[in-house]
Protein backbone atom coordinates (compact mmCIF):
# COMPACT_ATOMS: atom_id res chain seq x y z
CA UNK A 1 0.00 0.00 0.00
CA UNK A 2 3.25 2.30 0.46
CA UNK A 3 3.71 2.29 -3.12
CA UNK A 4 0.29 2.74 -4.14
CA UNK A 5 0.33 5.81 -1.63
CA UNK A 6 3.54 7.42 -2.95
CA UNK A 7 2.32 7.07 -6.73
CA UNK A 8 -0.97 9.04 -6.06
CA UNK A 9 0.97 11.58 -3.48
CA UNK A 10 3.84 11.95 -6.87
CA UNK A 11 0.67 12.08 -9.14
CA UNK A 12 -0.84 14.97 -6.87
CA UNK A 13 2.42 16.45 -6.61
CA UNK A 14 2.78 16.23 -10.57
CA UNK A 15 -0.85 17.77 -11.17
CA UNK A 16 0.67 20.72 -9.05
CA UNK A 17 3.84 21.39 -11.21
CA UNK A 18 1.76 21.55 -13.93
CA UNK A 19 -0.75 24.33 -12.79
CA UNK A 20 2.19 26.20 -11.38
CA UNK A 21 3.46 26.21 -14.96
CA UNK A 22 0.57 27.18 -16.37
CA UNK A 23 -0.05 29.74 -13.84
CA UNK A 24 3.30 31.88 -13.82
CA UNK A 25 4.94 30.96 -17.23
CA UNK A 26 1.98 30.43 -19.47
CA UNK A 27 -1.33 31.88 -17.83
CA UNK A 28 -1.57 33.98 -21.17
CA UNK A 29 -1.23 31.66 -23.54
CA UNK A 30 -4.38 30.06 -25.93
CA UNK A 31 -3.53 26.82 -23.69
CA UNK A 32 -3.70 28.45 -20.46
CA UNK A 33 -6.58 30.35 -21.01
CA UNK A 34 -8.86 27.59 -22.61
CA UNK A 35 -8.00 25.78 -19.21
CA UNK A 36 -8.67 28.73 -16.91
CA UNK A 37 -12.07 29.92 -18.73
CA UNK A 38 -10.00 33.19 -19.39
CA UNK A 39 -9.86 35.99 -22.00
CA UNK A 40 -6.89 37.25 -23.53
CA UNK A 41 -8.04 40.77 -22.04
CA UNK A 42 -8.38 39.18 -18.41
CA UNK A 43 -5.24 37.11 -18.46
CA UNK A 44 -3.12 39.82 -19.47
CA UNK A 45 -5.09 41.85 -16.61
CA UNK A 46 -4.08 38.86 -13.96
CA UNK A 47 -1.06 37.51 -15.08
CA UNK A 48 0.72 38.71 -11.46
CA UNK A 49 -2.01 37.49 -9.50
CA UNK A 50 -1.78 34.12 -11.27
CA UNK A 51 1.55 34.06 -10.98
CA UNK A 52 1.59 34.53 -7.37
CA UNK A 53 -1.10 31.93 -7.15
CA UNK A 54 1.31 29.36 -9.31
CA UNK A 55 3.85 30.21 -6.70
CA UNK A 56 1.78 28.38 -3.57
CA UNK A 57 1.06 25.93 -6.16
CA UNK A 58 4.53 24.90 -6.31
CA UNK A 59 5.06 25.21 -2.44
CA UNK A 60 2.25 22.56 -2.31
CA UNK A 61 4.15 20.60 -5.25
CA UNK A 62 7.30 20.86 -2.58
CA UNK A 63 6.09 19.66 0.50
CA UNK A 64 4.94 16.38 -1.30
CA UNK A 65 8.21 15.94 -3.19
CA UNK A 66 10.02 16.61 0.11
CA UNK A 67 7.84 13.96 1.41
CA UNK A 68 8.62 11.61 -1.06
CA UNK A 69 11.87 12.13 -0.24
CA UNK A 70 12.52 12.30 3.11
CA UNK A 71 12.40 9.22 5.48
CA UNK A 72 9.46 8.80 8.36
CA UNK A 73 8.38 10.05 9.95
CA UNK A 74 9.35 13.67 8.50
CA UNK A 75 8.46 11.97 5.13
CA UNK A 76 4.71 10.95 6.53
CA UNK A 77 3.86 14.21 7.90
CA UNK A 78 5.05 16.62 4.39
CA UNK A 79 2.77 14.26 2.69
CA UNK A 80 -0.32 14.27 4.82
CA UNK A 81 0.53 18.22 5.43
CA UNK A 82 0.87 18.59 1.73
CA UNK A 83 -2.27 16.35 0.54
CA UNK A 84 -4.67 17.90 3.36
CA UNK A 85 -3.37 21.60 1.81
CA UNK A 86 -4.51 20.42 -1.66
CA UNK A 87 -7.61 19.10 -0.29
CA UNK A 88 -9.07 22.18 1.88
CA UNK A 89 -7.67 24.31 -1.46
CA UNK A 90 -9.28 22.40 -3.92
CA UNK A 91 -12.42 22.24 -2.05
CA UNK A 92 -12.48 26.34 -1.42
CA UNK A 93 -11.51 26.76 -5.17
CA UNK A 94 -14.17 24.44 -5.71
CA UNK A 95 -16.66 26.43 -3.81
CA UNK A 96 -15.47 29.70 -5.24
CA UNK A 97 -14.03 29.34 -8.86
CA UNK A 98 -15.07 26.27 -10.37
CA UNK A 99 -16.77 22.99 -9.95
CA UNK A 100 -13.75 21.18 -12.13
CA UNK A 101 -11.90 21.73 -9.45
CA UNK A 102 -13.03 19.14 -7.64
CA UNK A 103 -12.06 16.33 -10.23
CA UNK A 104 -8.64 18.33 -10.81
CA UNK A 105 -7.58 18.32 -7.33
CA UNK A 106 -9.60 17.37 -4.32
CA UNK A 107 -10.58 13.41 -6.03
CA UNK A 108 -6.90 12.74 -6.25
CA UNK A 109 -6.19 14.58 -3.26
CA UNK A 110 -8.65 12.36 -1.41
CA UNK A 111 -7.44 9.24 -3.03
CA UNK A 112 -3.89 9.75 -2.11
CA UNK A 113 -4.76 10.55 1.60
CA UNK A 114 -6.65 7.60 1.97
CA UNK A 115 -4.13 5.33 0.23
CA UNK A 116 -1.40 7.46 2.86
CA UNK A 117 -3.61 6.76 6.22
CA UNK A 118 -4.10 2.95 5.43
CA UNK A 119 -0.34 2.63 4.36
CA UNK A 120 0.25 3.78 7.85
């Protein structure tokens, strides 16, 4: 079950490193924009804000690297810090941006801290 865990926690971590690329290196790009909802007016508008946002994005992306990295317990509690971040983040973006959110990041959030807890 440790492996199972650590592939969803690197999958999570992945999805992250991928919105914090398209957040502060390509948030005004066709690509970026078709996968925000934004227009070229608007992400041009945001691009610092998104960038910013990109940046805690990565810091998420971190802690569950670290985890991965790092031997127990220290490794144990960046992951279930990290996963539980993406979780309550995904649900309030979720709540307040967009509905997709939920499949983006809180289902494999959830699926990698259950696969963490029983691998415990």
């Amino acid at each position: 079950m440790t492996i199972v865990a650590d592939i969803l926690v690197g999958l999570v971590a992945l999805i992250h490193l991928y919105i914090v690329v398209l957040e502060m290196f390509l948030w005004t790009t066709p690509r970026a924009r078709a996968g925000f909802g934004t227009t070229k007016e608007f992400a041009e508008e945001t691009k610092t804000l998104a960038a910013n946002q990109g940046l805690y994005n990565g810091f998420l992306a971190l802690a569950l690297v670290w985890g991965l990295i790092a031997s127990d317990p220290t490794g144990f509690q960046l992951k279930l810090y990290g996963i539980v971040c993406v979780i309550v983040a995904g649900l309030y973006g979720a709540a307040t941006a967009s509905k997709r959110i939920l499949f983006v990041q809180v289902v494999p959030g959830a699926l990698a801290l259950i696969a963490l807890l029983l691998a415990r």
